[in-house]
C-alpha atoms as a PDB file:
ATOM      1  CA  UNK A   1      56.799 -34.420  62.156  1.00  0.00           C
ATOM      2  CA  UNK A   2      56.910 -31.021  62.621  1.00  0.00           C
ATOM      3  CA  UNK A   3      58.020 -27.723  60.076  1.00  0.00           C
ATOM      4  CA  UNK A   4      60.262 -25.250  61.650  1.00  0.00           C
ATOM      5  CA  UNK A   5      61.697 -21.642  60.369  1.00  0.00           C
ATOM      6  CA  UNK A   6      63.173 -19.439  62.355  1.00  0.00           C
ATOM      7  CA  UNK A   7      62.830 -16.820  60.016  1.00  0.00           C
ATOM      8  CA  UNK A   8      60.602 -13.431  60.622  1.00  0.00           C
ATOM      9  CA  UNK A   9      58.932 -14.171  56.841  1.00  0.00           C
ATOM     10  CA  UNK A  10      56.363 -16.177  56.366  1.00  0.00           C
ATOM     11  CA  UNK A  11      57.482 -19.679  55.913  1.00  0.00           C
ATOM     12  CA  UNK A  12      55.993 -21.499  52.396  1.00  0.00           C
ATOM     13  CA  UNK A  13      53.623 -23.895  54.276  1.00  0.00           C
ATOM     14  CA  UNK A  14      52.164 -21.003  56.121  1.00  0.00           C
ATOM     15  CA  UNK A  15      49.485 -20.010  53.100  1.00  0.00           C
ATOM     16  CA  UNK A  16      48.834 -23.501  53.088  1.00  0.00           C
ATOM     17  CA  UNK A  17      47.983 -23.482  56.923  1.00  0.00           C
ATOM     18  CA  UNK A  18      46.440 -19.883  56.461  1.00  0.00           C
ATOM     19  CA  UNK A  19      43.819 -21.183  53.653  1.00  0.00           C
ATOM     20  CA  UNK A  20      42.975 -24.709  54.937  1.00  0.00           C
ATOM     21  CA  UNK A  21      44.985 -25.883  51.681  1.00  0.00           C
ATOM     22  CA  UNK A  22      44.409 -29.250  50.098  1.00  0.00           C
ATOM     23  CA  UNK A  23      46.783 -31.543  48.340  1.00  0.00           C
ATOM     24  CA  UNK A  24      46.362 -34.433  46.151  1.00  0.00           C
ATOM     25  CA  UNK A  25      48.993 -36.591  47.863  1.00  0.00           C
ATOM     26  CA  UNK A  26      50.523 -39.396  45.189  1.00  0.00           C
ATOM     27  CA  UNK A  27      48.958 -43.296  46.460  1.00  0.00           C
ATOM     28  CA  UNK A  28      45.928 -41.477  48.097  1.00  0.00           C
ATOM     29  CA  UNK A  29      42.539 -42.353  46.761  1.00  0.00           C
ATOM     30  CA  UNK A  30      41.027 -38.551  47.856  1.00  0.00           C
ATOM     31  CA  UNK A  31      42.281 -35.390  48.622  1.00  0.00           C
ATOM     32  CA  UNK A  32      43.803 -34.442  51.918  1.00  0.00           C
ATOM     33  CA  UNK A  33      43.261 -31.380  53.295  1.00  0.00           C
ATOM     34  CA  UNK A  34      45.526 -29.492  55.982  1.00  0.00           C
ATOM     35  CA  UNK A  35      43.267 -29.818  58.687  1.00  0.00           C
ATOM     36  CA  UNK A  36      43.168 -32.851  58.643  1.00  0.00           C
ATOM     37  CA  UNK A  37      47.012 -33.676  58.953  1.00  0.00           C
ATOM     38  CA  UNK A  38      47.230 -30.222  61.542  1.00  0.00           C
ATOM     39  CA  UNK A  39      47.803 -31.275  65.229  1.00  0.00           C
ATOM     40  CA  UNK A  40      48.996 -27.973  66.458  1.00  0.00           C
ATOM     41  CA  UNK A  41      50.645 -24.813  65.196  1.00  0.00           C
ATOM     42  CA  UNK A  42      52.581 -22.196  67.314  1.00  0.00           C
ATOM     43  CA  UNK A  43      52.199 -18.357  66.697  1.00  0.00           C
ATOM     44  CA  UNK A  44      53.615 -15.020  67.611  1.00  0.00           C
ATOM     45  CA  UNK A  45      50.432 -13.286  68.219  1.00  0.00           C
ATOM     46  CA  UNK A  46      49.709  -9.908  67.136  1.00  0.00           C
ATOM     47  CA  UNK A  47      50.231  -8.849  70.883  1.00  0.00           C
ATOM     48  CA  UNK A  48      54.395 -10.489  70.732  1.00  0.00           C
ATOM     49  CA  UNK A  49      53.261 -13.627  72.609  1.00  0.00           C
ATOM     50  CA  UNK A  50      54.374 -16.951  71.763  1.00  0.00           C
ATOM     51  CA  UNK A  51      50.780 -19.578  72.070  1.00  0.00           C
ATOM     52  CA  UNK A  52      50.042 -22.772  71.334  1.00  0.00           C
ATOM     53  CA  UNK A  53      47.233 -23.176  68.393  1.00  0.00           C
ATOM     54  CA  UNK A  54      45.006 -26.376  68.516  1.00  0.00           C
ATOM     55  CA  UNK A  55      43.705 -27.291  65.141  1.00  0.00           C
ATOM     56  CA  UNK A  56      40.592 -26.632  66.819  1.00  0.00           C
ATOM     57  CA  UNK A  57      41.502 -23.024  67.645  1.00  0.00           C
ATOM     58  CA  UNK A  58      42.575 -22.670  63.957  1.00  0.00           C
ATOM     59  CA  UNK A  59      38.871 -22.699  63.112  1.00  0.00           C
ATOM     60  CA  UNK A  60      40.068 -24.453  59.608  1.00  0.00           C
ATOM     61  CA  UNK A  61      36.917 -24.332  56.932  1.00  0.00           C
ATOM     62  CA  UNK A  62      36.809 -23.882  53.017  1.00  0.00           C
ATOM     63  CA  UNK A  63      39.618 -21.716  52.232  1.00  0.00           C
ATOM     64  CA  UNK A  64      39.867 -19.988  55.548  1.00  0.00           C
ATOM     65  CA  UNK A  65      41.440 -19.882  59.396  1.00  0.00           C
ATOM     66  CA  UNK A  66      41.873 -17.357  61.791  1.00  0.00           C
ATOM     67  CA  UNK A  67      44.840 -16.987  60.215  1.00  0.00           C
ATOM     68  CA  UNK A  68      42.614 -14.544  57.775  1.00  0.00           C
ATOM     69  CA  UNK A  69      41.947 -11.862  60.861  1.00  0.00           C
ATOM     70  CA  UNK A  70      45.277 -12.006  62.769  1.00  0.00           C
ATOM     71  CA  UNK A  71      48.804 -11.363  61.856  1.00  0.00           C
ATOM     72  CA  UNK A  72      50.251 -13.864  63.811  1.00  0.00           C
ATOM     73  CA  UNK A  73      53.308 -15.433  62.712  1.00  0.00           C
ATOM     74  CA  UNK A  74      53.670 -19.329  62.000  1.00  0.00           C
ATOM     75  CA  UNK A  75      56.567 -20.101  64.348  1.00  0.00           C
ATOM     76  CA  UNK A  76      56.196 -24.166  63.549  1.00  0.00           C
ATOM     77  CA  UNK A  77      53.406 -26.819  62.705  1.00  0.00           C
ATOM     78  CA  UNK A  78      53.049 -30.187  63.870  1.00  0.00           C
ATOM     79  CA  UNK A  79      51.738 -32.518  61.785  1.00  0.00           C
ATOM     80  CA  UNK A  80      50.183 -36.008  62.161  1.00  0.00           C
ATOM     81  CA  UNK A  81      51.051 -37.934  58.986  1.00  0.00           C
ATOM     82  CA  UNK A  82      50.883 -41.112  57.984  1.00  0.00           C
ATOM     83  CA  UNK A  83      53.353 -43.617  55.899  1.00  0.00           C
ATOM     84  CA  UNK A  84      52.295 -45.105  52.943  1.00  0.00           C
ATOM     85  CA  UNK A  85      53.819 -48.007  50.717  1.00  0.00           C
ATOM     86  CA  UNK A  86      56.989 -46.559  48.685  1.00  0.00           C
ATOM     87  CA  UNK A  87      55.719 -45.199  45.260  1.00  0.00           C
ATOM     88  CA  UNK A  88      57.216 -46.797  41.880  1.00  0.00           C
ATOM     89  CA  UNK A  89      59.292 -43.771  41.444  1.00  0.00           C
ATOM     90  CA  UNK A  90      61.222 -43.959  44.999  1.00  0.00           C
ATOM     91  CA  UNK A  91      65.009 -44.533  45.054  1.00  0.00           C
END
C-alpha cells in the first residue's frame, strides 16, 4: 500500500513518519509503531533531488528520524501492512 500527495505541504502522515509515531491499531494486542509498517519513503531532498529512503536510512528511534535535521519533503510512503479479521463494527 502506499500514501501519495502531490501536494508541496506536508501531507498528514508525514509527522507521523517524521516522529517514529505509534498507533494503537483496533484487534492488535500491542502497539504498532511506524517503523515497523515503513518499507520505504521517497523525498525531495533539501538539495531538489528526488531519493529513495530505506526505513533503514530513516534512522527511526523514540520520537525521532532524520526527518528532524532535513527538510526534505515526503513525496510518498510505502507501507507493509497486514490484514486482520473484519472488526464487529465493519459494514
Amino acid at each position: 500500500m502506499a500514501c501519495t500527495t502531490t501536494s508541496s505541504s506536508r501531507a498528514p502522515w508525514a509527522g507521523d513518519l517524521a516522529e517514529s509515531a505509534h498507533v494503537a491499531a483496533t484487534g492488535q494486542e500491542r502497539t504498532v509503531f511506524v517503523e515497523e509498517v515503513t518499507e520505504s519513503c521517497r523525498l525531495l531532498t533539501e538539495d531538489g533531488d528526488i531519493e529513495v529512503f530505506s526505513r533503514e536510512d530513516l534512522k527511526f528511534g523514540y520520537d525521532y528520524s532524520i526527518l528532524h535535521e532535513h527538510k526534505h519533503t515526503v513525496l510518498d510512503v510505502v507501507f507493509s501492512l497486514k490484514s486482520s479479521p473484519a472488526s464487529s463494527y465493519a459494514t
